[in-house]
N, C-alpha and C. Protein backbone atom coordinates (compact mmCIF):
# COMPACT_ATOMS: atom_id res chain seq x y z
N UNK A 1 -28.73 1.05 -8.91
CA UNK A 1 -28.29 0.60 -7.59
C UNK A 1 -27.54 1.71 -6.84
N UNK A 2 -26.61 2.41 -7.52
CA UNK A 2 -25.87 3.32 -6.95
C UNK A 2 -26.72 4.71 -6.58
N UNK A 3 -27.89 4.81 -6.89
CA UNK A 3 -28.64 5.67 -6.88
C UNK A 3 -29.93 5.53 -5.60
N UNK A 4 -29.69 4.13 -5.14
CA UNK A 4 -30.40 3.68 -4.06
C UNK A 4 -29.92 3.92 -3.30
N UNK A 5 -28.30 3.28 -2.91
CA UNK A 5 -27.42 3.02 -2.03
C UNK A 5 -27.13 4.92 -1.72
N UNK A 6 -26.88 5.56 -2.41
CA UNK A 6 -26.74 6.60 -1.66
C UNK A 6 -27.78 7.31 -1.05
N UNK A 7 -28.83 7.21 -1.55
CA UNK A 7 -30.21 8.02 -0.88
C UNK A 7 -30.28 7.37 0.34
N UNK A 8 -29.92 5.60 0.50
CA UNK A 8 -30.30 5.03 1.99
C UNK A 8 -28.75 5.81 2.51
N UNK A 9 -28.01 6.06 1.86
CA UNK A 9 -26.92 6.47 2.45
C UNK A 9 -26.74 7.71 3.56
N UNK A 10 -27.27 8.64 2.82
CA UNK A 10 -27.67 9.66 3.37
C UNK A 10 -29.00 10.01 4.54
N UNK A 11 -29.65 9.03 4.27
CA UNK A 11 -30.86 8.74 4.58
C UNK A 11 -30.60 8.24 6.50
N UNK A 12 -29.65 7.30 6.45
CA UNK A 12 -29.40 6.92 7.92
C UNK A 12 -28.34 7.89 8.46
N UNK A 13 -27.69 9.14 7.57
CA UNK A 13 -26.73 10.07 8.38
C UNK A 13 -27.79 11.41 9.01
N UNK A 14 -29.01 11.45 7.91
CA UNK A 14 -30.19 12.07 8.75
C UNK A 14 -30.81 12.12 9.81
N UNK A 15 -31.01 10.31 10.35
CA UNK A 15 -31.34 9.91 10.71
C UNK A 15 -30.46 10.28 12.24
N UNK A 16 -29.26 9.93 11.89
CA UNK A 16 -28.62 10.26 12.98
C UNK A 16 -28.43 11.56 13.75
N UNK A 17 -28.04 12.18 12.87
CA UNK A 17 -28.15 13.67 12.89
C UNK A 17 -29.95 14.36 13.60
N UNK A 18 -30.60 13.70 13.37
CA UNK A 18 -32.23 13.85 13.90
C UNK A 18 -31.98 13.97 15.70
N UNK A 19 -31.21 12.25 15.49
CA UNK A 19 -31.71 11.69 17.02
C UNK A 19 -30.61 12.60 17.58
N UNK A 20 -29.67 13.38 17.30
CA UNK A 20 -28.64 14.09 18.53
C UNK A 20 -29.15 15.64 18.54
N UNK A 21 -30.75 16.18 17.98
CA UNK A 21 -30.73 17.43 18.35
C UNK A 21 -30.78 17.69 19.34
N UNK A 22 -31.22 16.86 20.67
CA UNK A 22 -31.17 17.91 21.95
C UNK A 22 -29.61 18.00 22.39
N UNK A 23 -28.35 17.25 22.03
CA UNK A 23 -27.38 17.83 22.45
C UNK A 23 -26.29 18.41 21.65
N UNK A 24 -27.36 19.17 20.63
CA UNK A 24 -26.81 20.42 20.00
C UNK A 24 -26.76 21.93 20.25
N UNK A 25 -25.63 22.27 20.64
CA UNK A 25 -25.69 23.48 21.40
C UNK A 25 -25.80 24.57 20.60
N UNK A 26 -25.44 24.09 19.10
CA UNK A 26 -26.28 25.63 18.00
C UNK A 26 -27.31 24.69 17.10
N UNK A 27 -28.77 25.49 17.24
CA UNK A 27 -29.52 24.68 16.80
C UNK A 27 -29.31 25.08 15.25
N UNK A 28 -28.95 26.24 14.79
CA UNK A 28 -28.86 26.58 13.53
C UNK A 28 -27.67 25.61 12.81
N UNK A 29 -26.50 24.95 13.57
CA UNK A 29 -25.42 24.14 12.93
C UNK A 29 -26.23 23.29 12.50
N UNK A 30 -27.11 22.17 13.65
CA UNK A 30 -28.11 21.51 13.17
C UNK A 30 -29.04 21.39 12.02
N UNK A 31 -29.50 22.33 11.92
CA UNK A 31 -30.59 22.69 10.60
C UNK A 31 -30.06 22.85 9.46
N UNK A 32 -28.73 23.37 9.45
CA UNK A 32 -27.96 23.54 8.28
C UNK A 32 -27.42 22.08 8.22
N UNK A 33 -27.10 21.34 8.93
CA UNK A 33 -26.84 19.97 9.00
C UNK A 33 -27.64 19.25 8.02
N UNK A 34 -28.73 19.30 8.47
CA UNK A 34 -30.10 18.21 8.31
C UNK A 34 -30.52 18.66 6.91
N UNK A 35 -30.41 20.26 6.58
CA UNK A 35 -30.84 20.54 5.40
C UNK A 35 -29.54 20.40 4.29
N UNK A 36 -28.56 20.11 4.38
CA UNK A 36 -27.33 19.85 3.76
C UNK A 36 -27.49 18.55 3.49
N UNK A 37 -27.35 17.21 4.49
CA UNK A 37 -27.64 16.21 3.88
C UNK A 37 -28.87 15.62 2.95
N UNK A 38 -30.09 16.14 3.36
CA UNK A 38 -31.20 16.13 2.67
C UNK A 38 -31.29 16.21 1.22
N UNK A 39 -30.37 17.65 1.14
CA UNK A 39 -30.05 17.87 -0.50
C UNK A 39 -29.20 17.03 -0.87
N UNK A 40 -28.23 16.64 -0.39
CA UNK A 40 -27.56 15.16 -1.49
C UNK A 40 -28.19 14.37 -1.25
N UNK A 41 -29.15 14.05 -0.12
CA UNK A 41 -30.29 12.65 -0.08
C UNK A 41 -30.84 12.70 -1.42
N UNK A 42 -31.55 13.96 -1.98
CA UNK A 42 -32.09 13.89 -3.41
C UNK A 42 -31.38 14.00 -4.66
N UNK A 43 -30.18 14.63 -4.12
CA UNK A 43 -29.59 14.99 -5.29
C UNK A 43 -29.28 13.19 -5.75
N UNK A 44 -29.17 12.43 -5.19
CA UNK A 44 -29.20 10.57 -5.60
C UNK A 44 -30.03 10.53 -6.72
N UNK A 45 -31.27 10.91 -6.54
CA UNK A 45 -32.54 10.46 -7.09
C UNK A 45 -32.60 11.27 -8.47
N UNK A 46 -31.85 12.32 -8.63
CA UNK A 46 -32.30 13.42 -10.20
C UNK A 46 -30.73 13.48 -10.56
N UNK A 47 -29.62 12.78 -10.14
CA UNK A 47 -28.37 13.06 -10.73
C UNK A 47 -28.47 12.88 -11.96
N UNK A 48 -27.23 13.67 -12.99
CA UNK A 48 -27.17 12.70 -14.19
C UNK A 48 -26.07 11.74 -14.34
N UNK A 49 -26.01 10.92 -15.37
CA UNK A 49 -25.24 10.12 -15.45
C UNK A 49 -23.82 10.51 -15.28
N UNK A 50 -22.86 10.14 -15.20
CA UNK A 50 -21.29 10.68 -15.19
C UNK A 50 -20.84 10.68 -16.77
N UNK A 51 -19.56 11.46 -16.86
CA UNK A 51 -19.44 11.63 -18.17
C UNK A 51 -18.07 10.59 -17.93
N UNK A 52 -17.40 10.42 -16.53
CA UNK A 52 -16.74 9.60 -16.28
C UNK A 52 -16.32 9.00 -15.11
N UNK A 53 -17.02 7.39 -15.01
CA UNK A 53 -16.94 6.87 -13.46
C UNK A 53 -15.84 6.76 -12.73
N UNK A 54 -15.55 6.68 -11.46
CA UNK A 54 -14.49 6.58 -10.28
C UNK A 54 -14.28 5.23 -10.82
N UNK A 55 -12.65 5.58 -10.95
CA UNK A 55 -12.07 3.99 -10.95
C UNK A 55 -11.26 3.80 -9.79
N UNK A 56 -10.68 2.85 -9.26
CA UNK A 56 -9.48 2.66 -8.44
C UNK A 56 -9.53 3.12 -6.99
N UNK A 57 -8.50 2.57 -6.09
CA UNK A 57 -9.39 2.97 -4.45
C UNK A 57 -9.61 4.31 -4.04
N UNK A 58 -8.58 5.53 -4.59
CA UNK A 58 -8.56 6.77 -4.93
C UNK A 58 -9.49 7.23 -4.34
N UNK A 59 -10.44 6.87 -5.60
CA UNK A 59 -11.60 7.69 -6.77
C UNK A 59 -12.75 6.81 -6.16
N UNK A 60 -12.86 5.69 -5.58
CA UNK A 60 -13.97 4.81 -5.06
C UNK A 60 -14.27 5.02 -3.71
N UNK A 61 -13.48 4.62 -2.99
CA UNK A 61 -13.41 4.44 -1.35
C UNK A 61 -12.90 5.44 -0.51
N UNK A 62 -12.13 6.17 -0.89
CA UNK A 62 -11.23 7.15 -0.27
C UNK A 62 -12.34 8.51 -0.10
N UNK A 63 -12.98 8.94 -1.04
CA UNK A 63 -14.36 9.68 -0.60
C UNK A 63 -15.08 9.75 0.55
N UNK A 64 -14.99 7.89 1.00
CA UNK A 64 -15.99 7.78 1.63
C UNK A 64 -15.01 7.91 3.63
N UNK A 65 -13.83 7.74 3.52
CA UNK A 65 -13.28 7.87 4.73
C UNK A 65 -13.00 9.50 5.65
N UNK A 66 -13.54 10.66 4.74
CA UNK A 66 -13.39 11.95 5.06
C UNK A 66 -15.13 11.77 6.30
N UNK A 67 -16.37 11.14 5.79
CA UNK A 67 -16.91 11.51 6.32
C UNK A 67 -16.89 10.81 7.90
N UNK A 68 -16.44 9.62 7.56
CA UNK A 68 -15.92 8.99 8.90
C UNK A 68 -14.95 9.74 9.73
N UNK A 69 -14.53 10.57 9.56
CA UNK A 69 -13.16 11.16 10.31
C UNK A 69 -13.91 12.57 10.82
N UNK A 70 -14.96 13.48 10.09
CA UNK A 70 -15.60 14.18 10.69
C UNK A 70 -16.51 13.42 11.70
N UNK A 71 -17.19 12.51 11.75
CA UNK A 71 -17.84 12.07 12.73
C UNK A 71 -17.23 10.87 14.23
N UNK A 72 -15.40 11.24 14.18
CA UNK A 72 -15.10 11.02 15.26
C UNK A 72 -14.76 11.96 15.93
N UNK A 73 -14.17 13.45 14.54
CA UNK A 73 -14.15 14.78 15.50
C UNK A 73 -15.57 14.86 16.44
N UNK A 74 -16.55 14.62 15.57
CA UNK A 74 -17.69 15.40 16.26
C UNK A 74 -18.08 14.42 17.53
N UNK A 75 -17.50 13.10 17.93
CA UNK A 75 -17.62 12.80 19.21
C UNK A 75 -16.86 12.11 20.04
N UNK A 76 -15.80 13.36 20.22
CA UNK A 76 -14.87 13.15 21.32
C UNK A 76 -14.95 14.29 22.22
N UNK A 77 -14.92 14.28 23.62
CA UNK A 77 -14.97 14.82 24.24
C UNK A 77 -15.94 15.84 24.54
N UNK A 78 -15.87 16.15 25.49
CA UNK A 78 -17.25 16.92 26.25
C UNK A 78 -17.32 18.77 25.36
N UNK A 79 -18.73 18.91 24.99
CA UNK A 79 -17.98 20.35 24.52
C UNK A 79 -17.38 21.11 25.50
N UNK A 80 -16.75 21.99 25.04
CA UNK A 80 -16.36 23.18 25.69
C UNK A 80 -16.81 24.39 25.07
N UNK A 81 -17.95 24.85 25.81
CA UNK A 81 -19.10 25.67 25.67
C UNK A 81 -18.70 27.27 25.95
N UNK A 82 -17.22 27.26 26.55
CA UNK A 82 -16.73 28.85 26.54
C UNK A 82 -15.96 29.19 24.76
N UNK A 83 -16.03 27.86 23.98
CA UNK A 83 -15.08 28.80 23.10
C UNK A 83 -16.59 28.63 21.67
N UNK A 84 -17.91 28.80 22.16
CA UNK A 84 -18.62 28.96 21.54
C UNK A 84 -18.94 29.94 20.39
N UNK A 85 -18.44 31.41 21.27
CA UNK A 85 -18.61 32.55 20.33
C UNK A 85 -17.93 32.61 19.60
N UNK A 86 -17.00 31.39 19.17
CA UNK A 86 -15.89 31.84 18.16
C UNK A 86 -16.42 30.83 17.49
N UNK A 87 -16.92 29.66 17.90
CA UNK A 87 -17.14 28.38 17.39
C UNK A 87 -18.34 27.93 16.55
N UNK A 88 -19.25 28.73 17.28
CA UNK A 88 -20.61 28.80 16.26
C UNK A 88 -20.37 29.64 15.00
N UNK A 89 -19.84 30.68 14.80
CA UNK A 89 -20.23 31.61 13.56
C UNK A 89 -19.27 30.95 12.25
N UNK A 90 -18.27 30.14 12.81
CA UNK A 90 -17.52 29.55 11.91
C UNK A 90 -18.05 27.81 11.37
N UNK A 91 -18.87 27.20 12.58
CA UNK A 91 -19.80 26.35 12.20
C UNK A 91 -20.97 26.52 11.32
N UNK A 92 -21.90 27.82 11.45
CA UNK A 92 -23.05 28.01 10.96
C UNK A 92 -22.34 28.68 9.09
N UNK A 93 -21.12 29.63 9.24
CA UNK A 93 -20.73 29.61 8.02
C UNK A 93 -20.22 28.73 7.44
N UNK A 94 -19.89 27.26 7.69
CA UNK A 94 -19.31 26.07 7.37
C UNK A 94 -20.86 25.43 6.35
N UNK A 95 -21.45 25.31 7.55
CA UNK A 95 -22.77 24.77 7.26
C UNK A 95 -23.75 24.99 6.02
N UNK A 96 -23.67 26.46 6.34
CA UNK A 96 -23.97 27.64 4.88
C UNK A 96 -23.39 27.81 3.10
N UNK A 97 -22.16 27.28 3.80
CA UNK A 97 -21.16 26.98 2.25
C UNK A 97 -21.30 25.78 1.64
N UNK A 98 -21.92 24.80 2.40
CA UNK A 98 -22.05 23.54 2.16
C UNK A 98 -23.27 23.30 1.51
N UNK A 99 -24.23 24.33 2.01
CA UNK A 99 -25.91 23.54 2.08
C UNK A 99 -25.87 24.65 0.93
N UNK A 100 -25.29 26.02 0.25
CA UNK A 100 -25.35 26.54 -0.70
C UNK A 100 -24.88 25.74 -1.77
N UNK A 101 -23.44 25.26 -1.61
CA UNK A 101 -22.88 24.67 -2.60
C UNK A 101 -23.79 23.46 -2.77
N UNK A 102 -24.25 22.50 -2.36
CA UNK A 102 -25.03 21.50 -2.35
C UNK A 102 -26.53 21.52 -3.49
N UNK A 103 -26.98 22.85 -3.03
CA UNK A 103 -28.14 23.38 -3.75
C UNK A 103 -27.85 23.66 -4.98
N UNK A 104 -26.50 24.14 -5.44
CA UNK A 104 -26.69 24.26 -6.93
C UNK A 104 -25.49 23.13 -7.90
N UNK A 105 -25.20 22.38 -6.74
CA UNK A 105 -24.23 21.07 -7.42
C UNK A 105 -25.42 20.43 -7.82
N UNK A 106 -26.78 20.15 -6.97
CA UNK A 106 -27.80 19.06 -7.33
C UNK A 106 -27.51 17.71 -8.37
N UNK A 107 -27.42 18.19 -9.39
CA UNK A 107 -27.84 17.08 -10.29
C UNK A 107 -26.65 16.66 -10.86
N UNK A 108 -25.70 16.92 -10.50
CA UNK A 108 -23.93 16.83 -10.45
C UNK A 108 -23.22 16.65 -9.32
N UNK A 109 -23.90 16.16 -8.73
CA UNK A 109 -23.07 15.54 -6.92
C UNK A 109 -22.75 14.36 -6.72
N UNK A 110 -21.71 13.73 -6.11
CA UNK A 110 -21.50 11.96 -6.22
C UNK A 110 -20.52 12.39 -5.10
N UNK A 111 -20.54 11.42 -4.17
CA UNK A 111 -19.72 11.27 -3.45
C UNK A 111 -18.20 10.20 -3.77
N UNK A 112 -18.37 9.63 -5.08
CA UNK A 112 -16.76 9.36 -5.34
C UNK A 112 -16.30 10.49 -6.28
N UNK A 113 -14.96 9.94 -7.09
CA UNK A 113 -14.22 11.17 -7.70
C UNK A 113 -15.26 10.59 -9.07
N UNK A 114 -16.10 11.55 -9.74
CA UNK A 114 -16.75 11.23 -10.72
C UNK A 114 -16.83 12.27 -11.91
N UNK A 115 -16.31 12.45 -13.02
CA UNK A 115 -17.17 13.72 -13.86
C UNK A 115 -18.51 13.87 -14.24
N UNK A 116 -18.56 15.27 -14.29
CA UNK A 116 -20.09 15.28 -14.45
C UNK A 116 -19.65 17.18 -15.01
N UNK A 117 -21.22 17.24 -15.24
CA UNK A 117 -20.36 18.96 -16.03
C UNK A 117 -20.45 19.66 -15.03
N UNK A 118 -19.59 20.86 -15.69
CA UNK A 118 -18.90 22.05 -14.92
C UNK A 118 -20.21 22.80 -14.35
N UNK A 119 -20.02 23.09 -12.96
CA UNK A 119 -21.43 24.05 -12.28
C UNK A 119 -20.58 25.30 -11.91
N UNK A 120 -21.05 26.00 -12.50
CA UNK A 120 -20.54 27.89 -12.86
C UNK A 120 -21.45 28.38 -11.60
N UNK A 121 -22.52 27.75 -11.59
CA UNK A 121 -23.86 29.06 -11.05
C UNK A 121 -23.67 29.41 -9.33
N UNK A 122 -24.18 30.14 -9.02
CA UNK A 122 -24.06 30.35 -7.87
C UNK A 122 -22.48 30.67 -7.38
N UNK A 123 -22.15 30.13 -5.85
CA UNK A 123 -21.27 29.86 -5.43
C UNK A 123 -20.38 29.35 -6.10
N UNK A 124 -20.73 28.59 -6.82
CA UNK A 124 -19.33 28.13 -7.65
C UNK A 124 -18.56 29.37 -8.47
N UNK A 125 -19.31 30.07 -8.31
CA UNK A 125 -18.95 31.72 -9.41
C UNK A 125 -17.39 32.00 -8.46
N UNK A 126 -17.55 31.82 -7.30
CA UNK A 126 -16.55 32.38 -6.26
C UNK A 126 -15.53 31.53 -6.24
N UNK A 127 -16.05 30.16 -5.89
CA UNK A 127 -15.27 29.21 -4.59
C UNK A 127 -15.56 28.09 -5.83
N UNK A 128 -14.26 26.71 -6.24
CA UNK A 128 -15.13 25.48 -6.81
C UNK A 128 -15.09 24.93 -6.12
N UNK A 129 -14.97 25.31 -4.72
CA UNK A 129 -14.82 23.91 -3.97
C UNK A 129 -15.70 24.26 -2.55
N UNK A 130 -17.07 25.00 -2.72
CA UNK A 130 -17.89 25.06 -1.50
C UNK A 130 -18.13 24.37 -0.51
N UNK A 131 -18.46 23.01 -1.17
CA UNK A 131 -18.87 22.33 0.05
C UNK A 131 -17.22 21.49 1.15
N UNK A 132 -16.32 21.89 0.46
CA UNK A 132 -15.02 21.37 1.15
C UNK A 132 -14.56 22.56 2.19
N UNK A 133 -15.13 23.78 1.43
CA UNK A 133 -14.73 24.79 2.24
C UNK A 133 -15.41 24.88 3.70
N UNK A 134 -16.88 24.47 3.28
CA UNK A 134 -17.89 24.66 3.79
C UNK A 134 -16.60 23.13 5.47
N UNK A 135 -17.08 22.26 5.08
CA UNK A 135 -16.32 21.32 5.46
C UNK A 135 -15.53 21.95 6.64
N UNK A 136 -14.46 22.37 5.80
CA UNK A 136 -13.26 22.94 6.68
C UNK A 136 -13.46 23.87 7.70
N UNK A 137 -14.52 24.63 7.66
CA UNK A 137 -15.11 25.83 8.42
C UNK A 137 -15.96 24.91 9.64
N UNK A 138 -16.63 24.18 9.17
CA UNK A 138 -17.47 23.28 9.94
C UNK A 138 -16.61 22.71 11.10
N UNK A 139 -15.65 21.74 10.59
CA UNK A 139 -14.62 21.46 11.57
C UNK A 139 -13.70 22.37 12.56
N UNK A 140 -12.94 23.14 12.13
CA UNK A 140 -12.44 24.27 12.65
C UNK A 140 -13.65 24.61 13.66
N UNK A 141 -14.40 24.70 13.91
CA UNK A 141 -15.39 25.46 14.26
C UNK A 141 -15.27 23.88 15.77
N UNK A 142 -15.97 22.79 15.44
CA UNK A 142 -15.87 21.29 16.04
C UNK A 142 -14.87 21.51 16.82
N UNK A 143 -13.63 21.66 16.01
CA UNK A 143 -12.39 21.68 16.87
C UNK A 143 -12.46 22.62 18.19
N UNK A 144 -12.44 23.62 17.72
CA UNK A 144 -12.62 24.39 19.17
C UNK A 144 -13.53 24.15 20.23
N UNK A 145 -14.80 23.49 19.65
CA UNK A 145 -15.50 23.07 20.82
C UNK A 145 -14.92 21.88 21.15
N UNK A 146 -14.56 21.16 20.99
CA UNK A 146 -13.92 19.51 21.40
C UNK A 146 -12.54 19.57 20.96
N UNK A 147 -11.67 20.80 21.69
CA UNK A 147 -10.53 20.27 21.34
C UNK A 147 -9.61 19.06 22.37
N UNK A 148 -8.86 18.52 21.76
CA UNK A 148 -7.96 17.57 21.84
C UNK A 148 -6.75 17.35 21.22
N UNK A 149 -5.92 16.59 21.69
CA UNK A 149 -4.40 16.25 20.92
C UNK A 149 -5.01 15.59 19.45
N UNK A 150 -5.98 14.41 20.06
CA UNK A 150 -6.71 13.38 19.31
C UNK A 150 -7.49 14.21 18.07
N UNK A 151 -8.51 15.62 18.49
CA UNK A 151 -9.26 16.26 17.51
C UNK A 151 -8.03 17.08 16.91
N UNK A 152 -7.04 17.53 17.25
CA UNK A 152 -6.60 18.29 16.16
C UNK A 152 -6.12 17.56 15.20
N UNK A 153 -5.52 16.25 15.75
CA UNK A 153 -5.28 15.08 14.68
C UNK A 153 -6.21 15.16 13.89
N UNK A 154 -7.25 14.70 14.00
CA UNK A 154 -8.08 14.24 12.61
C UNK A 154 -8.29 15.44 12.41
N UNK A 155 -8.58 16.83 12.72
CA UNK A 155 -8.73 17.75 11.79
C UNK A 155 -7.62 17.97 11.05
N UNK A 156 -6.76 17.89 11.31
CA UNK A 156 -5.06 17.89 10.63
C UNK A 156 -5.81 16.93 9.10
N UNK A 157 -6.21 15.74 9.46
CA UNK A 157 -6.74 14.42 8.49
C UNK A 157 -7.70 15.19 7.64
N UNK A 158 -8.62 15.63 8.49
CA UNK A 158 -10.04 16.40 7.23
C UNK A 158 -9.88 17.23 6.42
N UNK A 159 -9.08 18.24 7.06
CA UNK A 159 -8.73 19.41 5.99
C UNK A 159 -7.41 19.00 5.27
N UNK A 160 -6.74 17.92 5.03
CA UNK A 160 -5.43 17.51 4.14
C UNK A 160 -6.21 16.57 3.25
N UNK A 161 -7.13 15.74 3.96
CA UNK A 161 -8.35 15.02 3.26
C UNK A 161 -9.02 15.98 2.09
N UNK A 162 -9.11 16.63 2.75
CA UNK A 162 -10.30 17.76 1.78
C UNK A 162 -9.66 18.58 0.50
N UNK A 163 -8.37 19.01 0.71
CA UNK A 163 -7.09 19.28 -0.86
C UNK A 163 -7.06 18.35 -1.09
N UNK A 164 -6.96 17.01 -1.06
CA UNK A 164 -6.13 16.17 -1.50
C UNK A 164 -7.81 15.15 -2.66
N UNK A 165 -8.95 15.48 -1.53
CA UNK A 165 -10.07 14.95 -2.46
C UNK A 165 -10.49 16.25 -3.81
N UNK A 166 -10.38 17.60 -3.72
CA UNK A 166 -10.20 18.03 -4.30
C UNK A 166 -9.37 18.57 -5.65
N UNK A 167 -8.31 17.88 -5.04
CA UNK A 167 -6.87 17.74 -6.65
C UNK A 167 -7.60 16.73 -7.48
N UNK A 168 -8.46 14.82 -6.74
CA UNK A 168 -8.50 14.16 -7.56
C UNK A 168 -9.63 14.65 -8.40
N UNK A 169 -10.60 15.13 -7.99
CA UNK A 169 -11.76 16.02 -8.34
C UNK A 169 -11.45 16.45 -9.91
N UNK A 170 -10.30 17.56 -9.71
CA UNK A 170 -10.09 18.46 -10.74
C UNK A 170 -9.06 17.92 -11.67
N UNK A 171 -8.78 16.85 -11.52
CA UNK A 171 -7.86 16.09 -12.35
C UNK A 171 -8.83 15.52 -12.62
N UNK A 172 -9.82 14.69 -12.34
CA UNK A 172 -10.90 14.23 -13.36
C UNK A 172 -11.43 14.99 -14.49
N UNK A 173 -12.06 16.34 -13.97
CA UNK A 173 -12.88 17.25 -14.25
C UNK A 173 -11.77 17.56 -16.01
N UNK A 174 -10.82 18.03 -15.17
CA UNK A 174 -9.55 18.51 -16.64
C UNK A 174 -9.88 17.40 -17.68
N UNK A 175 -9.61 16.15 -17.26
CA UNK A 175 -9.73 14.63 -18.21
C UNK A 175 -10.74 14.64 -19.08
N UNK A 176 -11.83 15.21 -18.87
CA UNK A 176 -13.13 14.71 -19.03
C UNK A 176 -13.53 15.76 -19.41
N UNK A 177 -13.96 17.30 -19.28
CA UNK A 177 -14.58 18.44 -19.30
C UNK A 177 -13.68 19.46 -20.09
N UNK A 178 -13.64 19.30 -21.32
CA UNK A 178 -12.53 21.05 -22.03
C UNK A 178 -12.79 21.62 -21.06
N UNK A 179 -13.98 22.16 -20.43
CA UNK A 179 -14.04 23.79 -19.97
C UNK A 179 -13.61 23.68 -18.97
N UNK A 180 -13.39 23.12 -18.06
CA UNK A 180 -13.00 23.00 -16.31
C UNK A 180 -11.68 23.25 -16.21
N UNK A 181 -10.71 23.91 -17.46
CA UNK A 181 -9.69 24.07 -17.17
C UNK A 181 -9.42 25.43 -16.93
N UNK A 182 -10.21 25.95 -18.01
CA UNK A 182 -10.79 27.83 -18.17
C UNK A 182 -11.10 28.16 -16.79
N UNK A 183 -12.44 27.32 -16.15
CA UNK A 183 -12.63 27.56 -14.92
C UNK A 183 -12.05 27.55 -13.61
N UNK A 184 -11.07 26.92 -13.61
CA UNK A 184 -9.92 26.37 -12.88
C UNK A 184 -9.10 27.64 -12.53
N UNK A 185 -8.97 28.01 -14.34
CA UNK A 185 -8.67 29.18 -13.99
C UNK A 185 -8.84 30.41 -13.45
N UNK A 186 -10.15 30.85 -13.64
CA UNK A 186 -10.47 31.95 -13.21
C UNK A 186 -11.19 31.81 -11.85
N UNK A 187 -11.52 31.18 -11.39
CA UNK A 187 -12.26 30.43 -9.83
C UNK A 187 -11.38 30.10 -8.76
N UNK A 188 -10.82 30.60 -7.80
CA UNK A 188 -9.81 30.12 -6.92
C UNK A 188 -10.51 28.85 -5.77
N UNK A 189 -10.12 27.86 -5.81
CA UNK A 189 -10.19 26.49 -5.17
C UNK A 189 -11.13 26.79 -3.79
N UNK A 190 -10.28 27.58 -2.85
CA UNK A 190 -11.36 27.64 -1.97
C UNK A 190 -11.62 29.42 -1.85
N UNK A 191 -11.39 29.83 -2.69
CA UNK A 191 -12.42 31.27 -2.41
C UNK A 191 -11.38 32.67 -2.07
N UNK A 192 -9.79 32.08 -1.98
CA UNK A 192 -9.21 33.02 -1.66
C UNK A 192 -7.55 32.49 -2.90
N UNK A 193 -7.70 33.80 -3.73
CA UNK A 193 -6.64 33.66 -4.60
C UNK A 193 -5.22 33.08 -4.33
N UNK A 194 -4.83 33.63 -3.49
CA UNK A 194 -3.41 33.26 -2.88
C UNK A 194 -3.58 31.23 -2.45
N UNK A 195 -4.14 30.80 -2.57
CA UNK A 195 -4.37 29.61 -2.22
C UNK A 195 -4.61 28.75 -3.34
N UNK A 196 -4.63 28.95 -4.28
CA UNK A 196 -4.50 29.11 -5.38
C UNK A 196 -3.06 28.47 -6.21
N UNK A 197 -2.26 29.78 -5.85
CA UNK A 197 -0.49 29.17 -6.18
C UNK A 197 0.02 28.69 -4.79
């Protein structure tokens, strides 16, 4: 069931994401969009089992309110199409960290707090937390085109959202996984050491 529910899950954020390409002003944010959700659309269908399920509202529901909060940044207010050149390259690298990290989480992706084993490969070699980074870049990027009192609020929400889904992450991972502590170690959270301590 849980393996349905997220493929239709993803399946109608595609969907959505489809019907707003003509008023996307970087078509490449888009594509990295569409090809980002796609891959957790499948990654539903070939996951493996967890080594340990989300219990409690935490670890269940609280996952699911980050993506709601990016999709009121992304429609408030009219863009503002002069702070583009700063706004696209930090969107399309948002997009990029996400749809990389995505590609080699595959068969270890869940959108609650879940264990599953440690993914070394790729991006994760750098960053364990790509697709949050990816996230944070994405927004930042949103923000400047639609800023507001209102958008910096919820970006204030996404990126405190995004450490805070990441601690429960790695407090699972520790619980559940000997090795994710080794890795913990030597892997800085989002890609830059000092952030770290």
């Amino acid at each position: 069931m849980g393996r349905v529910c997220g493929f239709l899950f993803f399946a109608v954020l595609i969907i959505g994401r489809v019907s707003r390409f003509a008023s996307e002003p970087v078509p490449l944010v888009w594509g990295l969009d569409v090809s980002y959700l796609s891959l957790l659309m499948a990654s539903y269908l070939i996951r493996r089992p967890p080594k340990k399920r989300a219990t409690g509202v935490a670890e269940r529901y609280y996952p699911f309110l980050l993506p709601m909060l990016n999709g009121l940044l992304l429609g408030q207010v009219p863009w503002r199409l002069a702070a583009l050149p700063v706004a696209a390259p930090l969107m399309v690298a948002g997009g990029g960290f996400a749809t990389w990290g995505a590609w080699h989480l595959r068969r270890n992706f869940s959108i609650m707090v879940e264990a599953r084993e440690v993914v070394e490969r790729g991006i994760y070699r750098y960053v364990r937390h790509p697709i949050y980074l990816g996230n944070i870049l994405a927004v930042s990027g949103a923000l400047l085109l639609r800023f507001s009192l209102l958008n910096l609020a919820l970006w204030l929400a996404v990126v405190t959202g995004q450490v805070y889904r990441a601690r429960l992450e790695e407090r699972k991972m520790r619980a559940h996984c000997p090795e994710y502590a080794a890795y913990q170690a030597r892997v800085p959270m989002f890609g830059v050491r000092w952030l770290r301590r």
